[in-house]
N, C-alpha and C. Protein backbone atom coordinates (compact mmCIF):
# COMPACT_ATOMS: atom_id res chain seq x y z
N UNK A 1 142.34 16.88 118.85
CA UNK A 1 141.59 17.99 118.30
C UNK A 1 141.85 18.09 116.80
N UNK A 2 140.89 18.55 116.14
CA UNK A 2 140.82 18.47 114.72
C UNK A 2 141.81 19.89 114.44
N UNK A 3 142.31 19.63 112.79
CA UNK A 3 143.01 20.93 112.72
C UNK A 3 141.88 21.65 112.41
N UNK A 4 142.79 22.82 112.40
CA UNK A 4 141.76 24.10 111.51
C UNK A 4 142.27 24.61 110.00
N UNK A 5 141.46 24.87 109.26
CA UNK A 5 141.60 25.23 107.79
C UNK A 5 142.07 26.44 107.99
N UNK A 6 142.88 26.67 107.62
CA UNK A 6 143.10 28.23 107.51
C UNK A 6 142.64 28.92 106.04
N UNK A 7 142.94 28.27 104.37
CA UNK A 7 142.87 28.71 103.97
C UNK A 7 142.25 27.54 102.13
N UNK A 8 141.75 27.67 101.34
CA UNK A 8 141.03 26.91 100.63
C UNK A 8 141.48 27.16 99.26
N UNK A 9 141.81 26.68 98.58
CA UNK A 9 142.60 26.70 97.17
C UNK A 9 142.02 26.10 95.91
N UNK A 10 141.09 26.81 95.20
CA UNK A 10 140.33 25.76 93.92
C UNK A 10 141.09 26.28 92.63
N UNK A 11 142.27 25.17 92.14
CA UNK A 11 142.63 25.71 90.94
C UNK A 11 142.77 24.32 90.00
N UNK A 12 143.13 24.71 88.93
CA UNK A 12 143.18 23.81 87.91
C UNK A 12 144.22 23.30 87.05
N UNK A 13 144.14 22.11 87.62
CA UNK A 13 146.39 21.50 86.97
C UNK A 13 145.77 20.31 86.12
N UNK A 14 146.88 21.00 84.74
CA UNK A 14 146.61 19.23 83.95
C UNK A 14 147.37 18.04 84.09
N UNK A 15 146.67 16.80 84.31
CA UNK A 15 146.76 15.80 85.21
C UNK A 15 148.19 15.60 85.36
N UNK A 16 148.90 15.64 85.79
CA UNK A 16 150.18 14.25 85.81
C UNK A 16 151.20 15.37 85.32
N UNK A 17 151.04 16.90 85.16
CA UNK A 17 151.95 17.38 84.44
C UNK A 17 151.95 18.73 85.41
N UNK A 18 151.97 18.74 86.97
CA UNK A 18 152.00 19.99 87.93
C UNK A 18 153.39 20.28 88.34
N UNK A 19 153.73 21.60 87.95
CA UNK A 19 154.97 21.80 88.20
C UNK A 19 154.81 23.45 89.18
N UNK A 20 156.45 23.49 89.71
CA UNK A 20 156.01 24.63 90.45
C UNK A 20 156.34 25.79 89.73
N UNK A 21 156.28 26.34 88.53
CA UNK A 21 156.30 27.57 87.27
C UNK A 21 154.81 27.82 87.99
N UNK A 22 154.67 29.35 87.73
CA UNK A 22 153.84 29.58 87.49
C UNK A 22 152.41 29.03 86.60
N UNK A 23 151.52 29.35 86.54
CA UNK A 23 150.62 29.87 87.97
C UNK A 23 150.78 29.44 89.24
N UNK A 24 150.88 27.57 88.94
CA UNK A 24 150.67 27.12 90.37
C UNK A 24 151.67 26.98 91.44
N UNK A 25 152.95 27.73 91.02
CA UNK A 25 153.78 27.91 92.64
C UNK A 25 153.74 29.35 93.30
N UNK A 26 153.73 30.40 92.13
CA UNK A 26 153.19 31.64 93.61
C UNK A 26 151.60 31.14 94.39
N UNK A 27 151.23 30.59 93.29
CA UNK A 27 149.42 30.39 94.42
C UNK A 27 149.75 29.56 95.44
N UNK A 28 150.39 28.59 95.23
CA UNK A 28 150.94 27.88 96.47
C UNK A 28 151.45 28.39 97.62
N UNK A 29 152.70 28.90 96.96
CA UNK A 29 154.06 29.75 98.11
C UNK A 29 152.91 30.31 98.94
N UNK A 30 151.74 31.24 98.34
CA UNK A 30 151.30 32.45 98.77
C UNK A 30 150.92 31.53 100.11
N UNK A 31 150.25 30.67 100.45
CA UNK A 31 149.37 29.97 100.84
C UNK A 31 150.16 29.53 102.26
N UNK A 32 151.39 29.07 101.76
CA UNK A 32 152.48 28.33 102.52
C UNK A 32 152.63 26.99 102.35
N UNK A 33 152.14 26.80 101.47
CA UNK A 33 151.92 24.93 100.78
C UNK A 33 153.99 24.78 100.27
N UNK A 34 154.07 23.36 100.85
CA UNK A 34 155.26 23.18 100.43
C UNK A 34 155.42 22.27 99.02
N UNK A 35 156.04 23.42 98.27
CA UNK A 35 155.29 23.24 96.30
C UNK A 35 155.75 21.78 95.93
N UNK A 36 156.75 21.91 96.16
CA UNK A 36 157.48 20.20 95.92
C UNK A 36 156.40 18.88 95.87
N UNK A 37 155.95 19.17 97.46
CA UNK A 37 155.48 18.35 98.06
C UNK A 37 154.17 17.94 97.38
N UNK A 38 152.93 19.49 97.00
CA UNK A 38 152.53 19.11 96.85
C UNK A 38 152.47 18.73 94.87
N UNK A 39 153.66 19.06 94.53
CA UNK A 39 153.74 18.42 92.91
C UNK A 39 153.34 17.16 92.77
N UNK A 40 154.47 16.53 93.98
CA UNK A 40 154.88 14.78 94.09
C UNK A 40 153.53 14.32 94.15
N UNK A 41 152.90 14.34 94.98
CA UNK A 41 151.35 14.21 95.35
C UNK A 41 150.82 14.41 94.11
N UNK A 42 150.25 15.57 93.76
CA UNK A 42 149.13 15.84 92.80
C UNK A 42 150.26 14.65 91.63
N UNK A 43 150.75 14.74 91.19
CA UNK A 43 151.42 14.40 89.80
C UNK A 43 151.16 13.03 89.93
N UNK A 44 151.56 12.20 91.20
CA UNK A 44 151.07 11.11 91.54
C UNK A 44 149.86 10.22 91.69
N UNK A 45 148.69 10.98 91.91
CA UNK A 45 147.53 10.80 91.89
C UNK A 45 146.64 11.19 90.57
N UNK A 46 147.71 11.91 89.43
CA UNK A 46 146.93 11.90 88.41
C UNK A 46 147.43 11.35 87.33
N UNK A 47 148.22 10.42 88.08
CA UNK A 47 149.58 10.15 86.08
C UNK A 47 148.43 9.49 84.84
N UNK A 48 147.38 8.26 85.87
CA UNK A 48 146.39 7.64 85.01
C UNK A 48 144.99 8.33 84.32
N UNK A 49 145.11 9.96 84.53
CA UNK A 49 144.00 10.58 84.31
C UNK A 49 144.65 11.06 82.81
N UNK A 50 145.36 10.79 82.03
CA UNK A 50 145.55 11.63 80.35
C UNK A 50 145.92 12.82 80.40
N UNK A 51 145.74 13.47 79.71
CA UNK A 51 145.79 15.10 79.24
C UNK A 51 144.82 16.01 79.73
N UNK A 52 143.68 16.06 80.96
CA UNK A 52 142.97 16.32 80.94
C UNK A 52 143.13 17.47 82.13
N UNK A 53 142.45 18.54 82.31
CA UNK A 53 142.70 19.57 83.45
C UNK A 53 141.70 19.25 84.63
N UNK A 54 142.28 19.13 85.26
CA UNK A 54 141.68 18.45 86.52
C UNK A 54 141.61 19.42 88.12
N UNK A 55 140.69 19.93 88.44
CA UNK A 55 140.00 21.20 89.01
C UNK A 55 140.72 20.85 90.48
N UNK A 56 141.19 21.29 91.15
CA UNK A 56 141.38 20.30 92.82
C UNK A 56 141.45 21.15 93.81
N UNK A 57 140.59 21.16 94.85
CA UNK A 57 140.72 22.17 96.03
C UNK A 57 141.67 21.53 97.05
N UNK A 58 141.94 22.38 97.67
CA UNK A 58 143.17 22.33 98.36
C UNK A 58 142.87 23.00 99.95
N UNK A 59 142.87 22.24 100.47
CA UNK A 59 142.59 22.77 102.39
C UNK A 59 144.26 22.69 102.86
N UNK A 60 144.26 24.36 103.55
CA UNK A 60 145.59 24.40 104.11
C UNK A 60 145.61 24.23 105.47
N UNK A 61 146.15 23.62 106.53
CA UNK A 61 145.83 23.71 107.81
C UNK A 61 146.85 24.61 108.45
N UNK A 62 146.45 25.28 109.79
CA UNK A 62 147.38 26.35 110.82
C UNK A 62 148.67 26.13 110.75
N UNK A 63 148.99 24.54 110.53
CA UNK A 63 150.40 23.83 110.96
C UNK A 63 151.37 23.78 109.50
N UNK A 64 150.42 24.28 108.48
CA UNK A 64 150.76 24.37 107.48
C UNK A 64 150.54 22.87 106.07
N UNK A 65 150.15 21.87 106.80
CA UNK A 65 150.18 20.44 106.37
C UNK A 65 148.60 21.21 105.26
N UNK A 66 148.41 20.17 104.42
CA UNK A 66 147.57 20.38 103.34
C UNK A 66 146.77 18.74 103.30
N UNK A 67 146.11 18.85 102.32
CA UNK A 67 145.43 17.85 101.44
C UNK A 67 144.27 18.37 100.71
N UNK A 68 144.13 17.52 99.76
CA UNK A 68 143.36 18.15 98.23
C UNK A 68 142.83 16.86 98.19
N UNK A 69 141.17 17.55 97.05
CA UNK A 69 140.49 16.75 96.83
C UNK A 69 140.12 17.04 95.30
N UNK A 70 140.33 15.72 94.73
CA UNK A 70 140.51 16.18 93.04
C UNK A 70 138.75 15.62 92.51
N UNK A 71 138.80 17.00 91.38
CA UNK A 71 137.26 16.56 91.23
C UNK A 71 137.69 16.40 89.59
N UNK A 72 136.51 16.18 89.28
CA UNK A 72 136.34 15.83 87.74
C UNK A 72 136.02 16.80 86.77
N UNK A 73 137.07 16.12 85.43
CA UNK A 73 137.25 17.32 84.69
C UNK A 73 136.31 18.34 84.48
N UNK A 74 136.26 20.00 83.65
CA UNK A 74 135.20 20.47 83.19
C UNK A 74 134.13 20.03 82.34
N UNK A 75 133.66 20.28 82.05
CA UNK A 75 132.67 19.46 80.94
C UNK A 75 132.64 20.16 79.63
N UNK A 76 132.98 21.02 79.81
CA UNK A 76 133.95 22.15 78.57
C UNK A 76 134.66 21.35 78.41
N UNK A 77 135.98 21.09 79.11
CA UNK A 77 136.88 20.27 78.34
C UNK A 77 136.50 18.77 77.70
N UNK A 78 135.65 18.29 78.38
CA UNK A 78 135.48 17.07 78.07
C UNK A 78 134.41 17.02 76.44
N UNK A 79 133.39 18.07 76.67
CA UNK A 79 132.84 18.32 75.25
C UNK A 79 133.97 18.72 74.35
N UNK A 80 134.70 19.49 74.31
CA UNK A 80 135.72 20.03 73.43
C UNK A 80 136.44 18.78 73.16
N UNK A 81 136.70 17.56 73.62
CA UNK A 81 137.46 16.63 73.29
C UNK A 81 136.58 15.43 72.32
N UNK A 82 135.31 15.29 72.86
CA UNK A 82 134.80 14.41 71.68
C UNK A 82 134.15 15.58 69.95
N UNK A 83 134.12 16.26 70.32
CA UNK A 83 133.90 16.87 68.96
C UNK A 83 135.52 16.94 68.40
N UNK A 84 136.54 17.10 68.94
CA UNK A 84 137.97 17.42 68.51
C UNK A 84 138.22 19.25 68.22
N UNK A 85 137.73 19.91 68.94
CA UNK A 85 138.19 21.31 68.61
C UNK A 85 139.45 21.61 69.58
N UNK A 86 140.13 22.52 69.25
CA UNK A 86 140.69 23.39 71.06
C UNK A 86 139.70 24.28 71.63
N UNK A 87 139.34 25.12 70.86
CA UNK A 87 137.84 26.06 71.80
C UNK A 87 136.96 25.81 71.39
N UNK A 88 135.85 26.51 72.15
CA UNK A 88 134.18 27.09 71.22
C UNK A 88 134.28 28.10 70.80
N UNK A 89 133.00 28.13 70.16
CA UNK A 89 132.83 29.56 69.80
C UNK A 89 132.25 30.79 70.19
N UNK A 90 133.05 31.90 69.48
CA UNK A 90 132.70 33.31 70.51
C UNK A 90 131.82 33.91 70.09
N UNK A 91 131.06 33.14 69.02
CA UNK A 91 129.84 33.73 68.80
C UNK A 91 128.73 32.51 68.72
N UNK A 92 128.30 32.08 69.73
CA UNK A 92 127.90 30.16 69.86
C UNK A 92 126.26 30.44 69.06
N UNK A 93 125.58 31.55 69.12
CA UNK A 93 123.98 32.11 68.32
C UNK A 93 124.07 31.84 66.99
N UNK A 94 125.46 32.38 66.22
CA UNK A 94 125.44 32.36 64.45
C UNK A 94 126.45 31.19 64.66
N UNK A 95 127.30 31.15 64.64
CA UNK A 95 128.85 30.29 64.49
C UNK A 95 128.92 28.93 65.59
N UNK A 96 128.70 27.66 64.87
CA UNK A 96 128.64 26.37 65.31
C UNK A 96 130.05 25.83 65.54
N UNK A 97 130.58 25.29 66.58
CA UNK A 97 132.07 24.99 66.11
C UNK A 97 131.58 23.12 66.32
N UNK A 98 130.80 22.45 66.48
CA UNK A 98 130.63 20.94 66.39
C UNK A 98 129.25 20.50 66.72
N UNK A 99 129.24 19.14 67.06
CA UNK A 99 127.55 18.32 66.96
C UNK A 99 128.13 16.96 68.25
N UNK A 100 126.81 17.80 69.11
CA UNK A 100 127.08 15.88 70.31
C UNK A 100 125.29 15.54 70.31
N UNK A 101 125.25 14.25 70.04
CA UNK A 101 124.11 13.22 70.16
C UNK A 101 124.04 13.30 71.81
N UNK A 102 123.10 13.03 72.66
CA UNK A 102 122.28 12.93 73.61
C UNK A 102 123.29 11.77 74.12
N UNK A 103 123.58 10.15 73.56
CA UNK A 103 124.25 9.23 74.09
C UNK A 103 125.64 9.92 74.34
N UNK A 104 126.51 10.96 74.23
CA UNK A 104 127.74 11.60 74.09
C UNK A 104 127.48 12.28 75.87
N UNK A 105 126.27 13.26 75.82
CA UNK A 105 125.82 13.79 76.58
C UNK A 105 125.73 13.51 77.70
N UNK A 106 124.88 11.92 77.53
CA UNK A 106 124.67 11.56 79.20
C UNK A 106 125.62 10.82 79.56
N UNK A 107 126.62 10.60 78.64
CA UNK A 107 128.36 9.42 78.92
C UNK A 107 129.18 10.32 79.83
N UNK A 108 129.06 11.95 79.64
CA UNK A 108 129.63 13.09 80.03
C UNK A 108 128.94 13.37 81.00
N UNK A 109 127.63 13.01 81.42
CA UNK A 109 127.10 13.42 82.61
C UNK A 109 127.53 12.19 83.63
N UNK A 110 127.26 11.37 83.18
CA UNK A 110 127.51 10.04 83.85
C UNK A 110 129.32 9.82 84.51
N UNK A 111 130.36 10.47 83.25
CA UNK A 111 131.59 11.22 84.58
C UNK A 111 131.26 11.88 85.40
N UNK A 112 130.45 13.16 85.20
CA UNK A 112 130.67 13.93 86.14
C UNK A 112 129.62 14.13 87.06
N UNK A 113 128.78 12.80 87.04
CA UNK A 113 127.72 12.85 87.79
C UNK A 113 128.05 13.46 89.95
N UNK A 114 129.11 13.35 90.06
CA UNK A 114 129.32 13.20 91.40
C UNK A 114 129.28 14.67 91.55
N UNK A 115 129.51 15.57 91.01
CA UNK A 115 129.89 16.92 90.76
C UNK A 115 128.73 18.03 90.41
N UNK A 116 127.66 17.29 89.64
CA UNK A 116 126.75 18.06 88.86
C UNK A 116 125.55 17.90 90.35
N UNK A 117 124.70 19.11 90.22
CA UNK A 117 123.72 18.96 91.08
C UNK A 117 122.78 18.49 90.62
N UNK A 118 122.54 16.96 89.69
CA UNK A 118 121.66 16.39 89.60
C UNK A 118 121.19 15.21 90.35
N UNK A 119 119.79 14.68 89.59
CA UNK A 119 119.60 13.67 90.57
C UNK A 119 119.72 12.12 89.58
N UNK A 120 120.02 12.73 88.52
CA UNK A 120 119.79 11.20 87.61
C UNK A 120 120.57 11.88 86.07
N UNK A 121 121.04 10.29 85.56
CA UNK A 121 121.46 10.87 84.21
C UNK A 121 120.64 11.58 83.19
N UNK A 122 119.53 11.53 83.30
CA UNK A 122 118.94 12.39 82.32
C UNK A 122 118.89 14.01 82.25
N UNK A 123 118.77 14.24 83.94
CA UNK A 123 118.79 15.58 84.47
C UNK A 123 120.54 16.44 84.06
N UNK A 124 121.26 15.26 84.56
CA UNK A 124 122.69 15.79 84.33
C UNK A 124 123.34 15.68 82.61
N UNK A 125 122.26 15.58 82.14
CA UNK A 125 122.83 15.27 80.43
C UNK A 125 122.21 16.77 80.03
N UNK A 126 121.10 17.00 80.61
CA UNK A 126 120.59 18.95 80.32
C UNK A 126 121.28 20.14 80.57
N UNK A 127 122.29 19.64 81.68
CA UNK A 127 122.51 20.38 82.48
C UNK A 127 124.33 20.72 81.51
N UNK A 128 124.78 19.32 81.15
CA UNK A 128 125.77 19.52 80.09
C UNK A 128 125.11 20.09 78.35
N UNK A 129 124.18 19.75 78.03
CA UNK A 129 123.75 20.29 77.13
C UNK A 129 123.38 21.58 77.05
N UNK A 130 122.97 22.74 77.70
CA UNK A 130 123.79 23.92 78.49
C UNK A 130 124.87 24.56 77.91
N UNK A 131 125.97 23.85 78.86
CA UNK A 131 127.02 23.84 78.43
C UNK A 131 127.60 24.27 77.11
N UNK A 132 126.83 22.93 76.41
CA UNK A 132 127.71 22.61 74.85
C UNK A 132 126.88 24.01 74.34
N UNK A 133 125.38 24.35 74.45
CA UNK A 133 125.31 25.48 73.54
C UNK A 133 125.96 26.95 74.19
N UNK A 134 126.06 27.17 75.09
CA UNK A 134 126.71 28.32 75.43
C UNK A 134 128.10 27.81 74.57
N UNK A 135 128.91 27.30 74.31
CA UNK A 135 130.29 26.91 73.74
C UNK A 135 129.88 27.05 72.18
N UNK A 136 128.50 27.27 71.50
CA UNK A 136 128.27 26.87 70.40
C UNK A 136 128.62 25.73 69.72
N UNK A 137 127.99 24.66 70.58
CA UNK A 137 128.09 23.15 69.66
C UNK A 137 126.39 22.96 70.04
N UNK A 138 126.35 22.19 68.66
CA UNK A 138 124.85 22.01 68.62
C UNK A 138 124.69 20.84 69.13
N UNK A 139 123.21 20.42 69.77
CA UNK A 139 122.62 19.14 70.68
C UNK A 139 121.86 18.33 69.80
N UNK A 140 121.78 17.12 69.34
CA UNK A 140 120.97 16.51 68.65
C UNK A 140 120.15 15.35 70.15
């Protein structure tokens, strides 16, 4: 018999660097996830992913056993990294904080194609371009 989920966990650890400090060991503890365990794991499965924050849901089962499924970065973060800022801007209408070309766009859709509800790179390059202007970076 299959287990049962008891409980579903979507948070966000940067890659290769999950420790149990806060945030992510009370969200854990709360859960009953054994934090260690799942550090070794996550830290392990992301050492080759960089600096990047990496989103991962987390299914807890009755018996307490877990497993996670790691998705791909934000696209916030990933725009914020080829222009080189740390944020956008909080006023994205008057105040520009950078500039991405269309080829930038669909390279960024084309990661996160598995994730985006599109059907093709062109669709998922709009759908990040979006994105970049709500953040105030302009689309060429």
């Amino acid at each position: 018999m299959a287990k049962k989920i008891e409980k579903q966990l979507k948070l966000q650890v940067p890659a290769g660097k999950a420790t149990p400090a806060p945030p992510l060991g009370p969200a854990l503890g709360q859960a009953g996830i054994n934090i260690g365990e799942f550090v070794n794991q996550f830290n392990e499965a992301t050492r080759e992913l960089g600096n990047d924050i990496i989103p991962v849901v987390i299914s807890v089962y009755d018996d307490r056993s877990f497993d996670f499924i790691l998705k791909t970065p934000p696209a916030s973060s990933l725009l914020l990294k080829i222009i080189g800022e740390q944020k956008g801007s909080g006023k994205n209408t008057s105040k520009k904080v950078g500039k991405v070309t269309q080829q930038q766009l669909e390279d960024i859709a084309a990661v996160k194609m598995e994730d985006l509800s599109a059907n093709d790179i062109k669709a998922g390059a709009k759908i990040i371009a979006g994105t970049a202007r709500s953040m105030g970076i302009e689309t060429e």
